[in-house]
C-alpha atoms as a PDB file:
ATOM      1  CA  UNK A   1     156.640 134.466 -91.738  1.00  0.00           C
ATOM      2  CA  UNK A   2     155.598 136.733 -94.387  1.00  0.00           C
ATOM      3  CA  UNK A   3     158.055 136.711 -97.820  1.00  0.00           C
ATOM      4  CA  UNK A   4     156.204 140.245 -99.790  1.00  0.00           C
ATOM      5  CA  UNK A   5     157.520 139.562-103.823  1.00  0.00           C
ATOM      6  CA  UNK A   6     157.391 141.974-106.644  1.00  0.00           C
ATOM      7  CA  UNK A   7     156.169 140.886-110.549  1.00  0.00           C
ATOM      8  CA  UNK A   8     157.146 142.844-113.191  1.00  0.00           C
ATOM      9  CA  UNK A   9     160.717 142.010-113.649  1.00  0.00           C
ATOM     10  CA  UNK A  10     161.136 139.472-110.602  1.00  0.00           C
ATOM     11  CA  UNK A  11     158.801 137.093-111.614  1.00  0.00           C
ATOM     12  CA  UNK A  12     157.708 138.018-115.224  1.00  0.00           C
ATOM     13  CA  UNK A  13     159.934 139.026-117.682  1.00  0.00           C
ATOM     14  CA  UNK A  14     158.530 142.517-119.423  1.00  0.00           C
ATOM     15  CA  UNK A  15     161.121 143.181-121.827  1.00  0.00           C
ATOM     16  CA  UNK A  16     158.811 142.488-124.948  1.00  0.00           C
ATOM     17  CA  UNK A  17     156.200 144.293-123.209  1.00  0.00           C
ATOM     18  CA  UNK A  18     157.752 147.358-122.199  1.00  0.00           C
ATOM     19  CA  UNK A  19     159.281 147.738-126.141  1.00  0.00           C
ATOM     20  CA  UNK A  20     155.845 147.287-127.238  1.00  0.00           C
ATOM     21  CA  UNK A  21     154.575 149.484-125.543  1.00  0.00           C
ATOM     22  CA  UNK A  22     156.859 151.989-125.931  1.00  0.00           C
ATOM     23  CA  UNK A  23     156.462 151.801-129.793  1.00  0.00           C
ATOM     24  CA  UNK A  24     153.235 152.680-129.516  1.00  0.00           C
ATOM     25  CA  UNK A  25     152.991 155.333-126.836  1.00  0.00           C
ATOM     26  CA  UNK A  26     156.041 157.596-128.011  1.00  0.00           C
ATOM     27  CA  UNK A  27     154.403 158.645-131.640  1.00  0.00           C
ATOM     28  CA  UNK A  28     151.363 159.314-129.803  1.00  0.00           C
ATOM     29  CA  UNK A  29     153.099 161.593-127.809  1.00  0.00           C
ATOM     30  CA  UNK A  30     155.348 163.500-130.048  1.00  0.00           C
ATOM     31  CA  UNK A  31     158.401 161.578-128.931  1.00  0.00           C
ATOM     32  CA  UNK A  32     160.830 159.580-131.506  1.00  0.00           C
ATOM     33  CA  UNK A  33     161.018 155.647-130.788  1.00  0.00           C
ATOM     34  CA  UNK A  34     164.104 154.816-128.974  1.00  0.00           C
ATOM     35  CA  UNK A  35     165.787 151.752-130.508  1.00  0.00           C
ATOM     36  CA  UNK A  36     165.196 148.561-127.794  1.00  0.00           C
ATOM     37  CA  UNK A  37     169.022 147.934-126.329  1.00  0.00           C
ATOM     38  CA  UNK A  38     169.238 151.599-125.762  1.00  0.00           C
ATOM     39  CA  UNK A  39     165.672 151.492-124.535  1.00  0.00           C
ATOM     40  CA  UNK A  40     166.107 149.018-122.077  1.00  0.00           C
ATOM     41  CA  UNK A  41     169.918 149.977-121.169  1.00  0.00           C
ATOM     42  CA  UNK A  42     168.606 153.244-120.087  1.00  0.00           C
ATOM     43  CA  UNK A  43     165.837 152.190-118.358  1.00  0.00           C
ATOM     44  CA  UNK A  44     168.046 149.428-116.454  1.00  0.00           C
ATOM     45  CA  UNK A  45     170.118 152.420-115.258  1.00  0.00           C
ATOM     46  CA  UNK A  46     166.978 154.630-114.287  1.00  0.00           C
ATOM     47  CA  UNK A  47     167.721 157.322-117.447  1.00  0.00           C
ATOM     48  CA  UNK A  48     165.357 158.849-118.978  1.00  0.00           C
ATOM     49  CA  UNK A  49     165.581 157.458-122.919  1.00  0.00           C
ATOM     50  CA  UNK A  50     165.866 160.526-124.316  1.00  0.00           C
ATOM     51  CA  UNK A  51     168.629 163.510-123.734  1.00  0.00           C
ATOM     52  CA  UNK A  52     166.180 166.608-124.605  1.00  0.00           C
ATOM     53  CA  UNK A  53     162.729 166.452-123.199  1.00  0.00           C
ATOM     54  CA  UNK A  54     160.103 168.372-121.314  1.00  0.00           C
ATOM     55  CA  UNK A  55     158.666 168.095-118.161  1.00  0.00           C
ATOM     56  CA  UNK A  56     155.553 167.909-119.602  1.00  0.00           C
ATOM     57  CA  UNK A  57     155.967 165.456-122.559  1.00  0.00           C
ATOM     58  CA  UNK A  58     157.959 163.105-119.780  1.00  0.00           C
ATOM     59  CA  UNK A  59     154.682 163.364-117.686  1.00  0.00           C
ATOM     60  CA  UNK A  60     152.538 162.481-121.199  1.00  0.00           C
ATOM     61  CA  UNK A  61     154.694 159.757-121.957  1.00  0.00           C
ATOM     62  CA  UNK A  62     154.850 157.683-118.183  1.00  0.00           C
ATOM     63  CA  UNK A  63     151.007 158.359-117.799  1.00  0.00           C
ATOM     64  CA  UNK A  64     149.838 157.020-121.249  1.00  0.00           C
ATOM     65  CA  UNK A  65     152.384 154.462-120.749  1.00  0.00           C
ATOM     66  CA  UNK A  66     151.093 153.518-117.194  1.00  0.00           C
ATOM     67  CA  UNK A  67     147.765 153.105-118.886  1.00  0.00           C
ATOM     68  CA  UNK A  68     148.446 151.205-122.341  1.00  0.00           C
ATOM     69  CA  UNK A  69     151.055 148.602-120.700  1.00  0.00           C
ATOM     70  CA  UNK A  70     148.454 147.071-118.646  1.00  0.00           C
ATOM     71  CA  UNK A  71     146.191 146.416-121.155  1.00  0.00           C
ATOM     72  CA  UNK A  72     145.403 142.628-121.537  1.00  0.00           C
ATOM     73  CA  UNK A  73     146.890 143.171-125.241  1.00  0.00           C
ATOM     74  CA  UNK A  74     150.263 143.855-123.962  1.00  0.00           C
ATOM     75  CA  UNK A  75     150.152 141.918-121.047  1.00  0.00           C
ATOM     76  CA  UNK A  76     149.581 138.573-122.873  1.00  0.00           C
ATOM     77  CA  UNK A  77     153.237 139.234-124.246  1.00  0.00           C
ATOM     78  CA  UNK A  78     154.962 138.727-120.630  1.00  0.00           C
ATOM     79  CA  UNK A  79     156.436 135.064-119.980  1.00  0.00           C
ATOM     80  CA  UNK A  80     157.972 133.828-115.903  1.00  0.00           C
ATOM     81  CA  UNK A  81     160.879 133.931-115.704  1.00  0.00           C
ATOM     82  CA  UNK A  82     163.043 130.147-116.277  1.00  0.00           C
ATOM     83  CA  UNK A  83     162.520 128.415-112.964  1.00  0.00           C
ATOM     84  CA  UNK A  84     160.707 131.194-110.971  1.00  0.00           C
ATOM     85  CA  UNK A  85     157.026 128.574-110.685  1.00  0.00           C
ATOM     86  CA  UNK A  86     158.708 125.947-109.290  1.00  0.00           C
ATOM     87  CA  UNK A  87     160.362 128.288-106.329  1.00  0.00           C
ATOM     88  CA  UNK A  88     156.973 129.926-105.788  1.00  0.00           C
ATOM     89  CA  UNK A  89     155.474 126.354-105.235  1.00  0.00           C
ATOM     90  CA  UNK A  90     158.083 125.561-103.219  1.00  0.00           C
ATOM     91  CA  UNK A  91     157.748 128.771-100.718  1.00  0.00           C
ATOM     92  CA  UNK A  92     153.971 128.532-100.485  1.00  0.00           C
ATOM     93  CA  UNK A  93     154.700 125.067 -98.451  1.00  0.00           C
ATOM     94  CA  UNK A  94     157.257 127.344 -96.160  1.00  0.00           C
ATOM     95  CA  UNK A  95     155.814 130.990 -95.827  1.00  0.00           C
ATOM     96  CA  UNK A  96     153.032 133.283 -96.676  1.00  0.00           C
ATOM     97  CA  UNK A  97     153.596 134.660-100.407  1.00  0.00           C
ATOM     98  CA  UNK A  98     152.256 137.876-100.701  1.00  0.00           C
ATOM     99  CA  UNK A  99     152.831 139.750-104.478  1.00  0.00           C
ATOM    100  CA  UNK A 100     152.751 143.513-103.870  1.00  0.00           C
ATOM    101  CA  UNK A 101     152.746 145.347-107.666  1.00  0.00           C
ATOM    102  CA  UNK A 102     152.939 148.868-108.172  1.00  0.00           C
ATOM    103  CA  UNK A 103     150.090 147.718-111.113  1.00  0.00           C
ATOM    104  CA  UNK A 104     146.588 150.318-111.182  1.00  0.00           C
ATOM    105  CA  UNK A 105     144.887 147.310-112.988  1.00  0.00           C
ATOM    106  CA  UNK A 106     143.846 144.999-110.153  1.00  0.00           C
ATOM    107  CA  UNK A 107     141.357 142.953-112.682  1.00  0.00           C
ATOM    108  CA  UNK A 108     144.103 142.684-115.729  1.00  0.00           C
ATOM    109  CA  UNK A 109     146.674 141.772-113.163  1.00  0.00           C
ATOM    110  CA  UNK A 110     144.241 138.692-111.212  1.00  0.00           C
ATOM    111  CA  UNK A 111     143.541 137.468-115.154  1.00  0.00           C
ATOM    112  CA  UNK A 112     147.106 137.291-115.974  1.00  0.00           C
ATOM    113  CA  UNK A 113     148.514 135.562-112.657  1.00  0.00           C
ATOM    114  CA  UNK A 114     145.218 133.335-113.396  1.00  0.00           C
ATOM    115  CA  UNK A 115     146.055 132.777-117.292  1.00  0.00           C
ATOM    116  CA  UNK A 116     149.870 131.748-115.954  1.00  0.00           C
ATOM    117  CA  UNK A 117     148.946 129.651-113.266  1.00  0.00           C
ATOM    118  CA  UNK A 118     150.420 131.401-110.769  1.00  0.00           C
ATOM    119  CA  UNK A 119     147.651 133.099-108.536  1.00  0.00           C
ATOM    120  CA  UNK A 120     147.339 130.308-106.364  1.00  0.00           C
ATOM    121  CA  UNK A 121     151.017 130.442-105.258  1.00  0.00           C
ATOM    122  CA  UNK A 122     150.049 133.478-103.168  1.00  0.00           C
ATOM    123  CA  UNK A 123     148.133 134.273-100.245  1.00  0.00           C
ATOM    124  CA  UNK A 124     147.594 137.966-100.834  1.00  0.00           C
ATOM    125  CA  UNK A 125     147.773 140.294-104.214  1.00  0.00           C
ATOM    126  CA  UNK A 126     148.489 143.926-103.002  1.00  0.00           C
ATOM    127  CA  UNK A 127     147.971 146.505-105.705  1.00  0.00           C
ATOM    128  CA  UNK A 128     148.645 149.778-103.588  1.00  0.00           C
ATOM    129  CA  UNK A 129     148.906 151.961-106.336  1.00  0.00           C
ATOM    130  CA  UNK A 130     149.088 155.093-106.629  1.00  0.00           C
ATOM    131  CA  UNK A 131     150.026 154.495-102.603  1.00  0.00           C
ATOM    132  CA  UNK A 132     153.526 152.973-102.284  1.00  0.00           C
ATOM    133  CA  UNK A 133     154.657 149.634-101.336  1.00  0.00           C
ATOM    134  CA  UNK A 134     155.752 150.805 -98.034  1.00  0.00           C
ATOM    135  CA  UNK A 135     152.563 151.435 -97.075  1.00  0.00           C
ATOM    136  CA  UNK A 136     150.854 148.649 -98.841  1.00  0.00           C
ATOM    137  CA  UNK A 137     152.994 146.375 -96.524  1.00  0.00           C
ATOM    138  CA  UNK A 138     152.311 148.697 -93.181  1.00  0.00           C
ATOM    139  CA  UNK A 139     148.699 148.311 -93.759  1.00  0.00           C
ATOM    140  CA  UNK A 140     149.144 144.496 -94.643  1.00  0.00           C
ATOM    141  CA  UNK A 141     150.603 143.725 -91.522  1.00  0.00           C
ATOM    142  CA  UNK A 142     154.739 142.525 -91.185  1.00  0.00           C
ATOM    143  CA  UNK A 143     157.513 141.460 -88.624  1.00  0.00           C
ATOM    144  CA  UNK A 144     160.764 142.655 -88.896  1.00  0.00           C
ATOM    145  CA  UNK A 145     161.293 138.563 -89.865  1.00  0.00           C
ATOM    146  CA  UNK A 146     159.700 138.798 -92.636  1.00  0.00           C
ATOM    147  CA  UNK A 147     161.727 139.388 -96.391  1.00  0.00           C
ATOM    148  CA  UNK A 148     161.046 141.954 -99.559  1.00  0.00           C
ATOM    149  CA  UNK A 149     162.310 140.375-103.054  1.00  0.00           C
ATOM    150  CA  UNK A 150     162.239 143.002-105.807  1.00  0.00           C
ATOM    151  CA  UNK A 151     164.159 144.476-108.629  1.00  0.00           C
ATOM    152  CA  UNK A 152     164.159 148.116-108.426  1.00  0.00           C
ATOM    153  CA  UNK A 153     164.805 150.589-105.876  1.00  0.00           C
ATOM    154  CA  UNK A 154     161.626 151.024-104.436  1.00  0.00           C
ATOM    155  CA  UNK A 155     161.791 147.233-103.376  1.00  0.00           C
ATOM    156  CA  UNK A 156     165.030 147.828-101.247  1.00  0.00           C
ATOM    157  CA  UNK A 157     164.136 151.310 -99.639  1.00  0.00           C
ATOM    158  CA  UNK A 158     160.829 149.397 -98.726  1.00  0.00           C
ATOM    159  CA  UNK A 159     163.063 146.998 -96.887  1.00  0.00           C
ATOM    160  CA  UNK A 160     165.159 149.542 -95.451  1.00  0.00           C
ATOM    161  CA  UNK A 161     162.093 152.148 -94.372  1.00  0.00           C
ATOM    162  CA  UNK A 162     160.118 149.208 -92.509  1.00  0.00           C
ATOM    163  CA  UNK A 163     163.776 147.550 -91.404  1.00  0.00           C
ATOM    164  CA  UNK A 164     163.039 144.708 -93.209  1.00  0.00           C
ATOM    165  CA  UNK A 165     165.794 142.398 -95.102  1.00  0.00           C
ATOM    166  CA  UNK A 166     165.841 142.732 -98.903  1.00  0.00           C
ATOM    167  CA  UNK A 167     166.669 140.619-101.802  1.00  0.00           C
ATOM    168  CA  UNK A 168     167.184 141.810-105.275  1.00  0.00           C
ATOM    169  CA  UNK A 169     167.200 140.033-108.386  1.00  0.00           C
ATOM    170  CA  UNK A 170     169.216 141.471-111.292  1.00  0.00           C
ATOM    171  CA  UNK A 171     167.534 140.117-114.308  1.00  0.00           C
ATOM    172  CA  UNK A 172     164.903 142.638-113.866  1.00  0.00           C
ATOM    173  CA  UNK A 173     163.634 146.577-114.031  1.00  0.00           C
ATOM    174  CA  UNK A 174     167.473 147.587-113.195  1.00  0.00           C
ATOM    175  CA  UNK A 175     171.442 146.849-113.611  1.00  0.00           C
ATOM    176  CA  UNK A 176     173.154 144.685-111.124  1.00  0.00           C
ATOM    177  CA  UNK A 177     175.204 148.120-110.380  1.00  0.00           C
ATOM    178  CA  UNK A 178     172.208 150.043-109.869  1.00  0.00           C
ATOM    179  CA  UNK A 179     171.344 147.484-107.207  1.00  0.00           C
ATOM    180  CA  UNK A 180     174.204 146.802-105.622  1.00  0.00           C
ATOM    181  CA  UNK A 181     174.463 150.512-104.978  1.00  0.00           C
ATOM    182  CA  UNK A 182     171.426 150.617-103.206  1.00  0.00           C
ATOM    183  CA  UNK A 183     172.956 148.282-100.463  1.00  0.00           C
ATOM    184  CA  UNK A 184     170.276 144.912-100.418  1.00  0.00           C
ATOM    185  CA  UNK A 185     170.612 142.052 -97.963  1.00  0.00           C
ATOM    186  CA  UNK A 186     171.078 139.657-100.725  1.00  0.00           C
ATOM    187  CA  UNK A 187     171.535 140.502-104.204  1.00  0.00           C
ATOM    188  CA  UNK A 188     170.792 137.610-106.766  1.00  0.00           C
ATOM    189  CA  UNK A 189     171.619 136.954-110.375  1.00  0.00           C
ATOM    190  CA  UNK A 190     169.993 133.594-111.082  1.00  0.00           C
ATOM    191  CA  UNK A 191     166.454 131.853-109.476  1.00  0.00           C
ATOM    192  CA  UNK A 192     168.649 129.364-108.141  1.00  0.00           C
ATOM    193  CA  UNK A 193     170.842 131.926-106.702  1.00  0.00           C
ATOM    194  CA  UNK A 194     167.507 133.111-105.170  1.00  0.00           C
ATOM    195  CA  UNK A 195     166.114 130.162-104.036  1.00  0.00           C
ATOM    196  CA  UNK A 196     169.524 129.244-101.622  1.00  0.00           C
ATOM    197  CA  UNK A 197     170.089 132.805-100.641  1.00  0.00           C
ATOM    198  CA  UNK A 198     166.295 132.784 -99.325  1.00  0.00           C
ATOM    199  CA  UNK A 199     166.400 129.321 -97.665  1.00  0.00           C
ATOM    200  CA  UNK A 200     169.367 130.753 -96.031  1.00  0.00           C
ATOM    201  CA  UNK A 201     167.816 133.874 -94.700  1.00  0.00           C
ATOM    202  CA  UNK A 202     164.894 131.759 -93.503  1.00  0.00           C
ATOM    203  CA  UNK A 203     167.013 129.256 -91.494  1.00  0.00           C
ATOM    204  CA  UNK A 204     168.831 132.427 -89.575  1.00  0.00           C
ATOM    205  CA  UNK A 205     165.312 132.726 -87.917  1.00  0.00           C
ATOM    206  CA  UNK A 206     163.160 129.713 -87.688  1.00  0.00           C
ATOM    207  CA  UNK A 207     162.937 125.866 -89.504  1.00  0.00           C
ATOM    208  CA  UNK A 208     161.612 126.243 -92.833  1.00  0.00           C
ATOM    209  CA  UNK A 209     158.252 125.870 -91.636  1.00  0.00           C
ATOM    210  CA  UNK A 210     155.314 128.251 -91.886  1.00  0.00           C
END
C-alpha cells in the first residue's frame, strides 16, 4: 500500500518562507508588500493579496515567486512541523511513503529533505511539475487502497479524480473551511490527529503491514 504525502505545508511549515519571499519579490515587481497576517490569511483562503491587480503583474509576481522561493536561501528558513518525523518513521515500517511536491527544483528539494533528515523516510520523491499531481501519481503507479495527505485543494481533487481517499491537514497552505468545503475523507488538525485517523484508514483494508 502506497500513502502519496505533500511537503510544503503538510510536512514543513513555510510560513517564514513564503513572507520572505514575498518581501522580496513584490518591490521587484511593482507591487506594495502586503503586511504577513493579511498575507497569509488571504492566501489560507485562496485570495489573491491584493484587491486591484493585473493579469499580467499577477502572472510576474507567481512566476518570480515560483523561482526565488526555492532558492536554497529561502528554503533553509522552513522547519517540520512538531511531531511530523516521528510519524514518517513510523509509516515507512507500514507502507510505501512517496512525497509528491508541486516543487520545479528537484536538486534544492533532495538537499533540503537531506539537510532535515527526512529523505530516507520515503521511497519515492515525485516532482511532476509543471505536470500535476494527478498525473505524477497515474504514471507512478496506485490502487484505489492507497491514501493522498495534503493541504490544499489540489491534494483532495487528486484523491477524488483517481478515486482515491484523502486526508487533509489544516495547519497548512489553506483554512480548515477551505478544506472542509472541498469534501476530504479525513480532515486533520493536529499530527496526532493524523497519525490515528491514518492507522484507522489503514486497518479498514489490511493489518498495518506493508
Amino acid at each position: 500500500m502506497t500513502i502519496f504525502i505533500d511537503l510544503d505545508g503538510t510536512i514543513l511549515h513555510t510560513f517564514v518562507r513564503h513572507i520572505a519571499t514575498h518581501h522580496a519579490v513584490a518591490p521587484r515587481v511593482g507591487l506594495p508588500i502586503i503586511p504577513k497576517e493579511a498575507y497569509w490569511r488571504k492566501k489560507r483562503e485562496k485570495q489573491t493579496p491584493w484587491n486591484e491587480i493585473s493579469q499580467e503583474q499577477l502572472k510576474a509576481y507567481t512566476n518570480l515567486f515560483r523561482i526565488e522561493t526555492e532558492r536554497s536561501i529561502y528554503l533553509s528558513l522552513d522547519t517540520p512541523v512538531f511531531g511530523i518525523k516521528m510519524l514518517l518513521k513510523d509509516l515507512t515500517k507500514r507502507v510505501d511513503l512517496v512525497l509528491v511536491t508541486k516543487r520545479y527544483n528537484r536538486t534544492n528539494t533532495l538537499f533540503q529533505l537531506y539537510d532535515l533528515n527526512l529523505l530516507s523516510c520515503f521511497t519515492d520523491v515525485l516532482t511532476p511539475f509543471p505536470s500535476s499531481k494527478r498525473d505524477a501519481i497515474q504514471t507512478y503507479g496506485y490502487t484505489h487502497r492507497d491514501i493522498v495527505i495534503g493541504d490544499t485543494e489540489e491534494d483532495i481533487e487528486t484523491a477524488n479524480e483517481l478515486t482515491l481517499r484523502s486526508v487533509a491537514v489544516s495547519w497548512g497552505m489553506r483554512s480548515p473551511t477551505y478544506l472542509a468545503s472541498l469534501g476530504p475523507t479525513r480532515l486533520c488538525h493536529t499530527v496526532k490527529q493524523l497519525k490515528n485517523n491514518l492507522f484507522v484508514l489503514l486497518k479498514e483494508n489490511y493489518p498495518l503491514t506493508k
